[in-house]
PDB file of N, CA and C in Angstrom:
ATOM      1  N   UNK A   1       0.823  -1.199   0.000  1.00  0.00           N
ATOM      2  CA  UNK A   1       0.000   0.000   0.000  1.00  0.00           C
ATOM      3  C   UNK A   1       0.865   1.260   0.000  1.00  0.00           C
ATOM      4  N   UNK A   2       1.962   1.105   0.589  1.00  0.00           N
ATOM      5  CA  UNK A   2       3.117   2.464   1.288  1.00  0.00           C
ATOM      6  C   UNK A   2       3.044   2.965  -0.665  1.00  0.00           C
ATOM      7  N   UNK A   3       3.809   1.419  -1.815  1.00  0.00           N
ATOM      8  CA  UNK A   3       4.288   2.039  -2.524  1.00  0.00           C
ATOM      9  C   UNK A   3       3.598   2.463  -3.713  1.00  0.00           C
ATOM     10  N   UNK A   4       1.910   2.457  -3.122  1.00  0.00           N
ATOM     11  CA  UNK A   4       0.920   3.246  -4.716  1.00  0.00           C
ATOM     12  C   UNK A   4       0.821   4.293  -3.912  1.00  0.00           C
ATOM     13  N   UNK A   5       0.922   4.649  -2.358  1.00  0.00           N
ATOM     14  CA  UNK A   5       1.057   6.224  -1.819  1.00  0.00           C
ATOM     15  C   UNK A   5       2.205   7.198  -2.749  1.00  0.00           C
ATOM     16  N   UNK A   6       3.231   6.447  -2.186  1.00  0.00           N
ATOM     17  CA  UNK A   6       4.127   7.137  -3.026  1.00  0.00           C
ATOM     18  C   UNK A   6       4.100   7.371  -4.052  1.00  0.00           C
ATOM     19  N   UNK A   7       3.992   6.053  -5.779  1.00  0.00           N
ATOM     20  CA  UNK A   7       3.218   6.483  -6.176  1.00  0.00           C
ATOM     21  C   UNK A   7       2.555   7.835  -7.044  1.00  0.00           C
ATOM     22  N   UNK A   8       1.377   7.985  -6.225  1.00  0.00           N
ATOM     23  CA  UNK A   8       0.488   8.665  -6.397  1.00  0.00           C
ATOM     24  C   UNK A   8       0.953   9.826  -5.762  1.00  0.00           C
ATOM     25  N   UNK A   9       1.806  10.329  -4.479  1.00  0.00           N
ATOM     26  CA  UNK A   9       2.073  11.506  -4.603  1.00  0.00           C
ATOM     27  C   UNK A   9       3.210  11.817  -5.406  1.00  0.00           C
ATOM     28  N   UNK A  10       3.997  11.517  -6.101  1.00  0.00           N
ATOM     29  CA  UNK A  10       4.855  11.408  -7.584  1.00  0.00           C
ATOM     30  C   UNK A  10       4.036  11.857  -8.125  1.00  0.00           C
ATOM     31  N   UNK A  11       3.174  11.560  -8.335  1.00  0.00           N
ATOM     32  CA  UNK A  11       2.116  11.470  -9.596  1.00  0.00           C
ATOM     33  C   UNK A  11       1.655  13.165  -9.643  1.00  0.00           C
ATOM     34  N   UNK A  12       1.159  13.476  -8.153  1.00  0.00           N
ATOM     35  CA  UNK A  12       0.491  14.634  -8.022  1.00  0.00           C
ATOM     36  C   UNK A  12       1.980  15.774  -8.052  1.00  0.00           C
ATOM     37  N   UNK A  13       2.940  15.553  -7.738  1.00  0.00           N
ATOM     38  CA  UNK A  13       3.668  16.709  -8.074  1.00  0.00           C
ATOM     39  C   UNK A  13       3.834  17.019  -9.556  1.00  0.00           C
ATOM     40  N   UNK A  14       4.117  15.593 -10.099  1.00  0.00           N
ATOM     41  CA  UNK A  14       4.641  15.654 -11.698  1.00  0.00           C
ATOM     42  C   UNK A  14       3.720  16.728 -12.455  1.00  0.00           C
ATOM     43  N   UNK A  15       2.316  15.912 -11.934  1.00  0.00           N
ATOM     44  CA  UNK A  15       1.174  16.651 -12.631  1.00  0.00           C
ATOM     45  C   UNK A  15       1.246  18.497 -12.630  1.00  0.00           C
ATOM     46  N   UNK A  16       1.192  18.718 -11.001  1.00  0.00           N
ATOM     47  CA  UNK A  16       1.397  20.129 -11.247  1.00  0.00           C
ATOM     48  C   UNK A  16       2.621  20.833 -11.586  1.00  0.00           C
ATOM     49  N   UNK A  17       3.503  20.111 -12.114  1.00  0.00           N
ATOM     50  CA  UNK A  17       4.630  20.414 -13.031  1.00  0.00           C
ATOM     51  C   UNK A  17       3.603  20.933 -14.506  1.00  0.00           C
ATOM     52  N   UNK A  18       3.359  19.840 -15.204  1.00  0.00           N
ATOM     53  CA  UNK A  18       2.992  19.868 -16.311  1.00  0.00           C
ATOM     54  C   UNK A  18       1.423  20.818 -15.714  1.00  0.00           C
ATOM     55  N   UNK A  19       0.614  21.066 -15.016  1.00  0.00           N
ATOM     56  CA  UNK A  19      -1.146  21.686 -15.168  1.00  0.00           C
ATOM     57  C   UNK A  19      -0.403  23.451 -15.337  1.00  0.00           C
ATOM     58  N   UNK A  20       0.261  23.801 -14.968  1.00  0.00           N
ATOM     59  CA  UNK A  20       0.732  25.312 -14.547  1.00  0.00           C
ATOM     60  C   UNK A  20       0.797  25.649 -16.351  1.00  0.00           C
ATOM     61  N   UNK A  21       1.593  24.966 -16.841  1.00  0.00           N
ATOM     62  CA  UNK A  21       1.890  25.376 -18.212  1.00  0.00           C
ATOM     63  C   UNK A  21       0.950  25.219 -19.050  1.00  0.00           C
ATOM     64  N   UNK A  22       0.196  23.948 -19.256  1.00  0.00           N
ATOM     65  CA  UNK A  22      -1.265  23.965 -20.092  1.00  0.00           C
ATOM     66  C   UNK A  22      -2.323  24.479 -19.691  1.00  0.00           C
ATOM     67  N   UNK A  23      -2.198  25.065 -18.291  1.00  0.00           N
ATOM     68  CA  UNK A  23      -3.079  25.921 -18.290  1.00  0.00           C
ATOM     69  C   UNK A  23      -2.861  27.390 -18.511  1.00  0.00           C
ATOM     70  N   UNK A  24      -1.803  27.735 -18.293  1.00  0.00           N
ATOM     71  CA  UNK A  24      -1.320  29.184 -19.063  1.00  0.00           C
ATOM     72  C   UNK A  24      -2.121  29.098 -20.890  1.00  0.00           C
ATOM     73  N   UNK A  25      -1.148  27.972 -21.484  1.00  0.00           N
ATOM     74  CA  UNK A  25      -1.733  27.943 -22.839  1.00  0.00           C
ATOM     75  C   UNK A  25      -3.174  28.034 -23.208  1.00  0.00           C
ATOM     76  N   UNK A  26      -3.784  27.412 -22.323  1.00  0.00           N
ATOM     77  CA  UNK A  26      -5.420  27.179 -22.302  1.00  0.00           C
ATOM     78  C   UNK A  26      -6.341  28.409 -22.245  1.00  0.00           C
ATOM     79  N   UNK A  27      -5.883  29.280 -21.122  1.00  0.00           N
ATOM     80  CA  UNK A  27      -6.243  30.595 -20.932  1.00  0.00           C
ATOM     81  C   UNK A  27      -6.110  31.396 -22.363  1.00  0.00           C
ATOM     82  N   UNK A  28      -4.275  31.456 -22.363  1.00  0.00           N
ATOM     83  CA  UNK A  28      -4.055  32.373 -23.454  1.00  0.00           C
ATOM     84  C   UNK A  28      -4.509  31.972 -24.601  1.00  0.00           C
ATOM     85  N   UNK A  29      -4.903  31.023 -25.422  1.00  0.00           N
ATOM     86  CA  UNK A  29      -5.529  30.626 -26.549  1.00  0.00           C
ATOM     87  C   UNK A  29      -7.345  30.876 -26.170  1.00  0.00           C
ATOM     88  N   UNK A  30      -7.914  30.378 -25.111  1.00  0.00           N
ATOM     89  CA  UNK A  30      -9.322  30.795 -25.303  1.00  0.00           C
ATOM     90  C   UNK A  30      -9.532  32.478 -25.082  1.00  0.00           C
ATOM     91  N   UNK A  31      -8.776  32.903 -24.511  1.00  0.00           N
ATOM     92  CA  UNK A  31      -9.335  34.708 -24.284  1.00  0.00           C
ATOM     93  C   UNK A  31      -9.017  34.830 -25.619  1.00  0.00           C
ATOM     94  N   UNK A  32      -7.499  34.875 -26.141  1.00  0.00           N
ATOM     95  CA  UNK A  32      -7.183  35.396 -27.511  1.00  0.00           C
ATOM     96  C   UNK A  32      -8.598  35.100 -28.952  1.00  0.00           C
ATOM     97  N   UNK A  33      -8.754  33.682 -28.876  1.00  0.00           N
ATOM     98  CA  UNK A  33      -9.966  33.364 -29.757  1.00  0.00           C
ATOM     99  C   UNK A  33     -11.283  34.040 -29.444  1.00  0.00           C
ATOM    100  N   UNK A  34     -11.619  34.169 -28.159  1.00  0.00           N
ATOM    101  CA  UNK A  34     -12.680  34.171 -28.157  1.00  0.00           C
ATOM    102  C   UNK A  34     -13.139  35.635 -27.662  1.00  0.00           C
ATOM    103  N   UNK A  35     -12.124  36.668 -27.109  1.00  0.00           N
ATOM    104  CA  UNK A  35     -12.129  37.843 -26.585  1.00  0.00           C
ATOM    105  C   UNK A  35     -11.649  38.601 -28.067  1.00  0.00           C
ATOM    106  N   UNK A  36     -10.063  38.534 -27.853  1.00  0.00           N
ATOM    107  CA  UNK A  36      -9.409  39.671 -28.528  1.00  0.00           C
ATOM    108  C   UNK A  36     -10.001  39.518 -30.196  1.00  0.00           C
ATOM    109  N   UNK A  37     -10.473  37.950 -30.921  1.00  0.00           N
ATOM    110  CA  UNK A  37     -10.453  38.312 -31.887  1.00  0.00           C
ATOM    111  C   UNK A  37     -11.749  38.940 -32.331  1.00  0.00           C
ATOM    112  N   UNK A  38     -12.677  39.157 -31.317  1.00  0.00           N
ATOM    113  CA  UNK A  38     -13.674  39.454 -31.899  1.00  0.00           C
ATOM    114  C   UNK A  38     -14.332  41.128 -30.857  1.00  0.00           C
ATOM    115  N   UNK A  39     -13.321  41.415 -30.600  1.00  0.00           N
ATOM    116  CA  UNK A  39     -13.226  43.070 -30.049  1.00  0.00           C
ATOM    117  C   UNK A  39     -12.177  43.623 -31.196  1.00  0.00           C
ATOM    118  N   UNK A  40     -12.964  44.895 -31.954  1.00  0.00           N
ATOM    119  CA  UNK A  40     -12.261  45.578 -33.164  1.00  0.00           C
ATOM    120  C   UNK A  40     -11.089  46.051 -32.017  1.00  0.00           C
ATOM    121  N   UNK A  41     -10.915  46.364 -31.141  1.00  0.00           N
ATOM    122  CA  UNK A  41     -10.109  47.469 -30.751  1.00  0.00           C
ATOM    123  C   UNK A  41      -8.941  46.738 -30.116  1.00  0.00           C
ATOM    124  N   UNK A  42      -9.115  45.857 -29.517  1.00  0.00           N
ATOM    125  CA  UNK A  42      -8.611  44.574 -29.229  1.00  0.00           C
ATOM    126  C   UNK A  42      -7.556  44.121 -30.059  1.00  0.00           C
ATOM    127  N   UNK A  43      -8.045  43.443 -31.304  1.00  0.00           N
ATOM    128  CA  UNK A  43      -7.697  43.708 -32.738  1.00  0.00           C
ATOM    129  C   UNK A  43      -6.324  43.853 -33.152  1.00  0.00           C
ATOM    130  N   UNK A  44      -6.861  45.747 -32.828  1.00  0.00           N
ATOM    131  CA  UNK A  44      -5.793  46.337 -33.649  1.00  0.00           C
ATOM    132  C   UNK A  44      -4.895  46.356 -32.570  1.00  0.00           C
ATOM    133  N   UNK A  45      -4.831  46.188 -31.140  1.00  0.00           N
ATOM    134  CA  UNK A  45      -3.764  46.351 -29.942  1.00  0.00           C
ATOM    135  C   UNK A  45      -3.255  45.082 -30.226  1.00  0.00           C
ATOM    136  N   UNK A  46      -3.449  44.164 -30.192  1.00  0.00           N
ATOM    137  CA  UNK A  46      -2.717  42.773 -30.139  1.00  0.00           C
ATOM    138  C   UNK A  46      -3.100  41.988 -31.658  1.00  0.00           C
ATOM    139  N   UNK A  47      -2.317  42.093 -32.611  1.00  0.00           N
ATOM    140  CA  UNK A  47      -2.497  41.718 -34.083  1.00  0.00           C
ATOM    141  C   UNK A  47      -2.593  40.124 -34.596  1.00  0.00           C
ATOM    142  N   UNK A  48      -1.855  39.494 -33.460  1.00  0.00           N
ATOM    143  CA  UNK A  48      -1.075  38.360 -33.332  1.00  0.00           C
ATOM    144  C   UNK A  48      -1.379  37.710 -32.258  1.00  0.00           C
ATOM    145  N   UNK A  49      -1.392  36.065 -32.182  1.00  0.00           N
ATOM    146  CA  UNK A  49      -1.227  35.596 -30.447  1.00  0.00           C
ATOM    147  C   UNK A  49      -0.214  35.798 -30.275  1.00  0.00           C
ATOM    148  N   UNK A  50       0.802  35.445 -31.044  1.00  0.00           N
ATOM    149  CA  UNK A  50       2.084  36.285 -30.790  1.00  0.00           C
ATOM    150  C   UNK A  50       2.056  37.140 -29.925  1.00  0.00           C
ATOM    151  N   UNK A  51       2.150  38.266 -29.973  1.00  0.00           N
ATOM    152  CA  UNK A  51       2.338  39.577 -29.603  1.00  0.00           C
ATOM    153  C   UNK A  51       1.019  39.665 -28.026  1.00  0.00           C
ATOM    154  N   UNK A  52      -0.358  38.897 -28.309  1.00  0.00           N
ATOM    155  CA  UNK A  52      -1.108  38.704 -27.189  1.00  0.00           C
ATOM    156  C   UNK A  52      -0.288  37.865 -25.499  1.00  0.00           C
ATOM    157  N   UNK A  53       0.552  37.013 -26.516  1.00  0.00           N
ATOM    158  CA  UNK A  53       1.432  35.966 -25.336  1.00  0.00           C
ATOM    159  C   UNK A  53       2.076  36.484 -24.310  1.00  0.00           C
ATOM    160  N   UNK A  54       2.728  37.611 -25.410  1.00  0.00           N
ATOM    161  CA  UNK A  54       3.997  38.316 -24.939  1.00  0.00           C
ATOM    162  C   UNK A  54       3.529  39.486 -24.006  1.00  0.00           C
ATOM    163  N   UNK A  55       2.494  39.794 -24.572  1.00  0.00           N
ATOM    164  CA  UNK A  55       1.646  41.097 -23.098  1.00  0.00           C
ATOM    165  C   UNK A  55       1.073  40.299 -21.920  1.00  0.00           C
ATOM    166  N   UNK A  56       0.836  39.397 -22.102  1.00  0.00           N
ATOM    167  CA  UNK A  56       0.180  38.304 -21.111  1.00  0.00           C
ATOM    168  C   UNK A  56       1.233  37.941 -20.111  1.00  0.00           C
ATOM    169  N   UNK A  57       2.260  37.627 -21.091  1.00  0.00           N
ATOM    170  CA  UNK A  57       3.316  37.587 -19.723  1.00  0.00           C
ATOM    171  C   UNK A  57       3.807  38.179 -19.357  1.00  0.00           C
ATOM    172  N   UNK A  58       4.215  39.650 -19.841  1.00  0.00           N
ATOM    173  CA  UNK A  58       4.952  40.505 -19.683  1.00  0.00           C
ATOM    174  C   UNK A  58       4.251  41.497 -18.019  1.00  0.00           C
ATOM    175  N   UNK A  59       2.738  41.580 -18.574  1.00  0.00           N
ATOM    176  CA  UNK A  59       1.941  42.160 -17.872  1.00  0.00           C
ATOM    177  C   UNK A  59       0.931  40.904 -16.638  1.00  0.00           C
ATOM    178  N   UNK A  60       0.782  40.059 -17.299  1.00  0.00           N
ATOM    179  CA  UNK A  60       0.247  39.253 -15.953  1.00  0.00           C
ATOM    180  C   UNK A  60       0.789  38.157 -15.540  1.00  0.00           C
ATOM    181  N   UNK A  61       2.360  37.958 -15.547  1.00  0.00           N
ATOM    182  CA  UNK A  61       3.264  37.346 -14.139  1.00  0.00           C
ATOM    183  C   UNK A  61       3.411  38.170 -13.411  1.00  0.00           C
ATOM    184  N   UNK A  62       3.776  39.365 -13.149  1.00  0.00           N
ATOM    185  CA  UNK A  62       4.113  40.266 -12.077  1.00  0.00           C
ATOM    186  C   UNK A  62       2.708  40.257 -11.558  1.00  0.00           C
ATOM    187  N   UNK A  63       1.804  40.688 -12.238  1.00  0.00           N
ATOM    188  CA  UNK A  63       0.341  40.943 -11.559  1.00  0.00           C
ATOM    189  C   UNK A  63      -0.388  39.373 -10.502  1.00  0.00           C
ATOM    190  N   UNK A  64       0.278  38.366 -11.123  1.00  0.00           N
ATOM    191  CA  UNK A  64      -0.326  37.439  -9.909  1.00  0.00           C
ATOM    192  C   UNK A  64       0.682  37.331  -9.041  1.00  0.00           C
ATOM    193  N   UNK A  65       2.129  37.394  -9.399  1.00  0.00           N
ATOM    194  CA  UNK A  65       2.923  37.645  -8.052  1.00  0.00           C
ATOM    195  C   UNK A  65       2.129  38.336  -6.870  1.00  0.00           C
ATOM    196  N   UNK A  66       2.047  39.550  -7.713  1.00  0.00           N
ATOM    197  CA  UNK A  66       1.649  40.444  -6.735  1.00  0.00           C
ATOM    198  C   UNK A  66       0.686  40.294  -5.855  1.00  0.00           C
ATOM    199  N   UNK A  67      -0.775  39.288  -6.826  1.00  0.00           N
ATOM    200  CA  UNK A  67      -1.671  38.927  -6.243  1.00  0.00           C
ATOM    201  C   UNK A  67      -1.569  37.628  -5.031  1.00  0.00           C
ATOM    202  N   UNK A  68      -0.436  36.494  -5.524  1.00  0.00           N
ATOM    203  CA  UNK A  68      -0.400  35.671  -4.648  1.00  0.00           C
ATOM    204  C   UNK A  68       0.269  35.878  -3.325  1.00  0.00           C
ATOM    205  N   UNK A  69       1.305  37.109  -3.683  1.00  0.00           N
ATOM    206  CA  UNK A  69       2.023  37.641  -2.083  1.00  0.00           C
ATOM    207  C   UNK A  69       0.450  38.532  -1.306  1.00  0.00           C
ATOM    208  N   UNK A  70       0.172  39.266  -1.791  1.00  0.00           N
ATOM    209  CA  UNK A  70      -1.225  39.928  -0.853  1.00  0.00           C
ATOM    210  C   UNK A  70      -2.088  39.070  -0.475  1.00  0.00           C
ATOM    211  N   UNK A  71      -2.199  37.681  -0.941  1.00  0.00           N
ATOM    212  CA  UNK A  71      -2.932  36.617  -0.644  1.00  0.00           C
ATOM    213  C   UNK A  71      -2.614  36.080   0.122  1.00  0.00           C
ATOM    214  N   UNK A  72      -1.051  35.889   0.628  1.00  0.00           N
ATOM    215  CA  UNK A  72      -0.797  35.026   1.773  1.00  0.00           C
ATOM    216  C   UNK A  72      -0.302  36.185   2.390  1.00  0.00           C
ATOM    217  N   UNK A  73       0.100  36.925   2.333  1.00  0.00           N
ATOM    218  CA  UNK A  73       0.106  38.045   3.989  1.00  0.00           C
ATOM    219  C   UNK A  73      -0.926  38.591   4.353  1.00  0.00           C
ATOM    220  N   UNK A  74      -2.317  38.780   3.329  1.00  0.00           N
ATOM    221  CA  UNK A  74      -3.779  39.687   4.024  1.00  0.00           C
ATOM    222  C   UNK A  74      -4.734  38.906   3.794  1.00  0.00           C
ATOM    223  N   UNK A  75      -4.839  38.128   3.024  1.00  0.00           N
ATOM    224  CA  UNK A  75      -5.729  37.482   2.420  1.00  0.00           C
ATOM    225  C   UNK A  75      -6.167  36.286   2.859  1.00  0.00           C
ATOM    226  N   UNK A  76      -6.673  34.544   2.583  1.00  0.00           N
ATOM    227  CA  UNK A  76      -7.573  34.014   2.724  1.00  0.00           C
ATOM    228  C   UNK A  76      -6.337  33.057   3.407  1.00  0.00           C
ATOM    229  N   UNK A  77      -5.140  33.512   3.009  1.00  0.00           N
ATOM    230  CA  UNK A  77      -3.877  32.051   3.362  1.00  0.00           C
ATOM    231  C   UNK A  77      -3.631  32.442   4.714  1.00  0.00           C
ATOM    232  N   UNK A  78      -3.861  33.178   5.655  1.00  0.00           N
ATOM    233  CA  UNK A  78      -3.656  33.240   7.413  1.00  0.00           C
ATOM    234  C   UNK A  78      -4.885  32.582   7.435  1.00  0.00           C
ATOM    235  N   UNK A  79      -5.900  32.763   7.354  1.00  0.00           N
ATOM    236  CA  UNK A  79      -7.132  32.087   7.858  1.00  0.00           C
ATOM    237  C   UNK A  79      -6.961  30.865   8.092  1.00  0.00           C
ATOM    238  N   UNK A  80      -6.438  30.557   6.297  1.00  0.00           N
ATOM    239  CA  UNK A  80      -6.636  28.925   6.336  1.00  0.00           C
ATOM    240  C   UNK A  80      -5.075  28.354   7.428  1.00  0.00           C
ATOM    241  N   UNK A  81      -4.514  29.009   6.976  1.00  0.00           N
ATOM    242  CA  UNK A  81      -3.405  28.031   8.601  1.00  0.00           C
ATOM    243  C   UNK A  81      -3.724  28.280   9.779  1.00  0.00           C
ATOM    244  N   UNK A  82      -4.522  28.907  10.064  1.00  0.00           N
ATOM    245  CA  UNK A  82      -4.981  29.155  11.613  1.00  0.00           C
ATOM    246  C   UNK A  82      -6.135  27.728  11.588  1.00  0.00           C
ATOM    247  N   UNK A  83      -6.948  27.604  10.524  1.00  0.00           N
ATOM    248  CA  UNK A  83      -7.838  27.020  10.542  1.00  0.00           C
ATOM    249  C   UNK A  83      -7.509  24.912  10.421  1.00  0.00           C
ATOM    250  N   UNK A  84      -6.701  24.980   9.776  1.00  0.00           N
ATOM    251  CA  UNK A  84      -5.976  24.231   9.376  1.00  0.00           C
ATOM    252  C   UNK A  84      -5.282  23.645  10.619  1.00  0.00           C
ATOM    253  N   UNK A  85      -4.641  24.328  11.180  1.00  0.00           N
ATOM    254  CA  UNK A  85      -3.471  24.153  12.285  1.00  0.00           C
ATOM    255  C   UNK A  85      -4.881  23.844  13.779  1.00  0.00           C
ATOM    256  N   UNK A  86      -5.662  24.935  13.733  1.00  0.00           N
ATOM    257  CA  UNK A  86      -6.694  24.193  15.034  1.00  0.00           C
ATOM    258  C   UNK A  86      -7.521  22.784  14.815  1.00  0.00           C
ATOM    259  N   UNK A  87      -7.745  22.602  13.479  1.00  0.00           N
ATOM    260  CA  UNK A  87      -8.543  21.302  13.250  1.00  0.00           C
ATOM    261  C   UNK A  87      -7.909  20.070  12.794  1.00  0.00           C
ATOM    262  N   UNK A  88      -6.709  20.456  12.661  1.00  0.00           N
ATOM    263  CA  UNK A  88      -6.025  18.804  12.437  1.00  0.00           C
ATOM    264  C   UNK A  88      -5.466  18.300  13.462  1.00  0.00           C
ATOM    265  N   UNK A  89      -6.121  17.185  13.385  1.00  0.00           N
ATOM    266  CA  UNK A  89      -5.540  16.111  14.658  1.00  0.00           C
ATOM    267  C   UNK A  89      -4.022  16.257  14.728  1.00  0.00           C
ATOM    268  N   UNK A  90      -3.377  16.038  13.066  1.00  0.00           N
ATOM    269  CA  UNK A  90      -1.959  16.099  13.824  1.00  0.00           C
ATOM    270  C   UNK A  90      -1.550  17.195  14.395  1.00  0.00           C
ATOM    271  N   UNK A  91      -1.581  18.625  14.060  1.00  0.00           N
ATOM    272  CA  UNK A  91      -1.525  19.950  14.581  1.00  0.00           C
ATOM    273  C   UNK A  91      -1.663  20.052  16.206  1.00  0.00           C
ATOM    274  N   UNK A  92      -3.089  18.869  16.677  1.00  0.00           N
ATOM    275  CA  UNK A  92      -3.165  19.505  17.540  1.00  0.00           C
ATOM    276  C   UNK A  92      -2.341  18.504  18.621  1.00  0.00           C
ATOM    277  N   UNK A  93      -1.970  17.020  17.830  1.00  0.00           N
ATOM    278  CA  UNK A  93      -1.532  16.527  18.655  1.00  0.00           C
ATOM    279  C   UNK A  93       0.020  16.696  18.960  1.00  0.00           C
ATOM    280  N   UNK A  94       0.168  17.658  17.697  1.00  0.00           N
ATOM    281  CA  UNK A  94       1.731  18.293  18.006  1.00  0.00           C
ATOM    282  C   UNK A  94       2.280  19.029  18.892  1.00  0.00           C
ATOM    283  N   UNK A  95       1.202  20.312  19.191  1.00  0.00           N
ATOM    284  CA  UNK A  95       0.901  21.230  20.340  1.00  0.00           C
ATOM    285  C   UNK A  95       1.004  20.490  21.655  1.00  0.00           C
ATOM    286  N   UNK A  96       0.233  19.504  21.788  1.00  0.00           N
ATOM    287  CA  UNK A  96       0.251  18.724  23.193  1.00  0.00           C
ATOM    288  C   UNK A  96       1.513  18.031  23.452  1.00  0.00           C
ATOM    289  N   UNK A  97       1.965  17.347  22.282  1.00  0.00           N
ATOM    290  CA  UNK A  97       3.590  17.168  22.641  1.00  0.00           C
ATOM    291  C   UNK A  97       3.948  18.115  23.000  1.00  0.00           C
ATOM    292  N   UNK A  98       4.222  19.321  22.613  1.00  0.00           N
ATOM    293  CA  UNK A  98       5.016  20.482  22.637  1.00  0.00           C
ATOM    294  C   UNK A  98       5.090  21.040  24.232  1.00  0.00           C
ATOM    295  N   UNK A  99       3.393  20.901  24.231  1.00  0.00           N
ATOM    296  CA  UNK A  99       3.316  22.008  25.748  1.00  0.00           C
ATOM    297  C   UNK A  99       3.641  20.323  26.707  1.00  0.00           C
ATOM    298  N   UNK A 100       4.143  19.750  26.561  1.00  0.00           N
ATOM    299  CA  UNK A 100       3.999  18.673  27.743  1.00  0.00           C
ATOM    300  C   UNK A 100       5.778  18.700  27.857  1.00  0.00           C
ATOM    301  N   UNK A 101       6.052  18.927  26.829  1.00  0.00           N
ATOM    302  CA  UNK A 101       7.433  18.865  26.873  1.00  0.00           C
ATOM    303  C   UNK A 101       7.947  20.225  27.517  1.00  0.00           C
ATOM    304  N   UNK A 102       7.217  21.256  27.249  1.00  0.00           N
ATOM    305  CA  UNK A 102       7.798  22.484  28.070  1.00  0.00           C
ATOM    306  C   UNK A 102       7.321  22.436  29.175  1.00  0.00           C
ATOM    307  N   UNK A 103       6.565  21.611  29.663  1.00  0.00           N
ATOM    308  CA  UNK A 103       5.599  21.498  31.119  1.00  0.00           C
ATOM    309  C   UNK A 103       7.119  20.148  31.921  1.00  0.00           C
ATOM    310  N   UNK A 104       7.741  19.791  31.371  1.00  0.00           N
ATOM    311  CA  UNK A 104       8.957  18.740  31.546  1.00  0.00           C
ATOM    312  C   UNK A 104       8.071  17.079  31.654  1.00  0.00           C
ATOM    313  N   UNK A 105       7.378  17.104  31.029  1.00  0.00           N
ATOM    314  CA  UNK A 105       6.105  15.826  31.141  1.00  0.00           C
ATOM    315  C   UNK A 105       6.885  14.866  29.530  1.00  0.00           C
ATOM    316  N   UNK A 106       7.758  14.548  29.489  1.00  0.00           N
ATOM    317  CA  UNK A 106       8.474  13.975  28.491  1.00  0.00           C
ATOM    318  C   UNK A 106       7.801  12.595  28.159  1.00  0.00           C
ATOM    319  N   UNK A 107       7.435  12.001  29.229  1.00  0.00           N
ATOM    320  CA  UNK A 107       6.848  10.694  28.509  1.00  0.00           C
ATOM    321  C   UNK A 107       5.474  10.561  27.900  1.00  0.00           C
ATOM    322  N   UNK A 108       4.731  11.715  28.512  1.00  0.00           N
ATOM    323  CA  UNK A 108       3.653  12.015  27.888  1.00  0.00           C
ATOM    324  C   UNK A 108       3.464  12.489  26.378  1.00  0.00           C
ATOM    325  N   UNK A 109       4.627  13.032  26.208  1.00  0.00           N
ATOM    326  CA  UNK A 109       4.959  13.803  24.948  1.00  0.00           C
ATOM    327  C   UNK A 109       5.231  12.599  23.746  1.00  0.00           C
ATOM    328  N   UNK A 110       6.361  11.583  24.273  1.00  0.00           N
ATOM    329  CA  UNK A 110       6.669  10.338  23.458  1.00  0.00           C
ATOM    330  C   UNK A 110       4.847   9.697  23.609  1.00  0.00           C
ATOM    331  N   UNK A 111       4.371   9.553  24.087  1.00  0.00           N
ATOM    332  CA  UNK A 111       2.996   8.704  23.906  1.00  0.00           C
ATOM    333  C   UNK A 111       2.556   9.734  22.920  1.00  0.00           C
ATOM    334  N   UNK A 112       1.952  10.639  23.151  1.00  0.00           N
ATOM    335  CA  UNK A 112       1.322  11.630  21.847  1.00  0.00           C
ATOM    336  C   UNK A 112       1.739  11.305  20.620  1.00  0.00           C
ATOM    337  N   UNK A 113       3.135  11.771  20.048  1.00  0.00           N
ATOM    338  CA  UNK A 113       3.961  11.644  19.163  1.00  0.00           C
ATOM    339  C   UNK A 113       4.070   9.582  18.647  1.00  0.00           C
ATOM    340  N   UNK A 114       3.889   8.903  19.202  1.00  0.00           N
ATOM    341  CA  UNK A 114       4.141   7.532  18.965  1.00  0.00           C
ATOM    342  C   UNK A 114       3.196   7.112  17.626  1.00  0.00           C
ATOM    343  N   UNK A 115       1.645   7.818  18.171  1.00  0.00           N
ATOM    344  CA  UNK A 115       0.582   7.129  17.099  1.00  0.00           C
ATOM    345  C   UNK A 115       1.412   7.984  15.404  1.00  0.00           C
ATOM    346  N   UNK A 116       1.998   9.163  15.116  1.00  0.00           N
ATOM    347  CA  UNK A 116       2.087   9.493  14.457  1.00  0.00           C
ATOM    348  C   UNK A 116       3.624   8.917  13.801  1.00  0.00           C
ATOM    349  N   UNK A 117       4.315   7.530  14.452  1.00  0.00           N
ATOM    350  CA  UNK A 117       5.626   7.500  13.911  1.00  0.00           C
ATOM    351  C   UNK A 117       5.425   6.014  12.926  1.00  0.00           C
ATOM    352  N   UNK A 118       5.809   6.091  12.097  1.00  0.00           N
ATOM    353  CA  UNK A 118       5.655   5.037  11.030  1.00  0.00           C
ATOM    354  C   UNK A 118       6.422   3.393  11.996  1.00  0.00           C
ATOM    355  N   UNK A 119       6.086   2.573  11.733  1.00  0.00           N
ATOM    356  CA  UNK A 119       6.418   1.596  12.344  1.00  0.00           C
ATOM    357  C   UNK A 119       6.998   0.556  11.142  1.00  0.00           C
TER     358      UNK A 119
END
């Protein structure tokens, strides 16, 4: 079982290797078809996908940078690790190691930590 985990998380990195790039293409080919070629004004600004590609990246990589850094310092990504970190069992059973170990309660801490060690 360990080695279709593994596996399958292989699988899921590879993938979002390859989804990032066909989906760039995917975007930039359906707006270009289906936006720019059929706005006159559009048109005449971007003549080419060519030339559409090249504003696309030029102008919206920096713009989701920008968007994904304001996203995790103000945005929805503190929530979710606060949220994340109080509702997972392992999170919380990490904490209880933690404070048992600063409380000097050490064997309590190895029992917590045990269910989570691969055997």
């Amino acid at each position: 079982m360990k080695f279709f985990v593994r596996l399958y998380t292989y699988f899921r990195r590879g993938w979002s290797l390859v989804s990032i790039p066909v989906a760039f293409v995917n975007f930039d080919l359906i707006t270009y078809r289906l936006l720019v070629e059929h706005v006159p004004a559009l048109k005449s600004l971007f003549p080419s996908l060519w030339v559409y590609t090249v504003a696309l990246v030029v102008v919206g990589v920096p713009v989701l940078i920008v968007g994904g850094y304001l996203d995790l310092k103000y945005g929805t990504a503190p929530f979710e690790t606060t949220r994340i970190s109080r509702y997972s069992p392992w999170h919380r059973s990490l904490m209880r190691a933690l404070k048992y170990m600063a409380e000097g309660r050490n064997e309590e801490a190895k029992k917590e930590l045990e269910q989570w060690v691969e055997r």
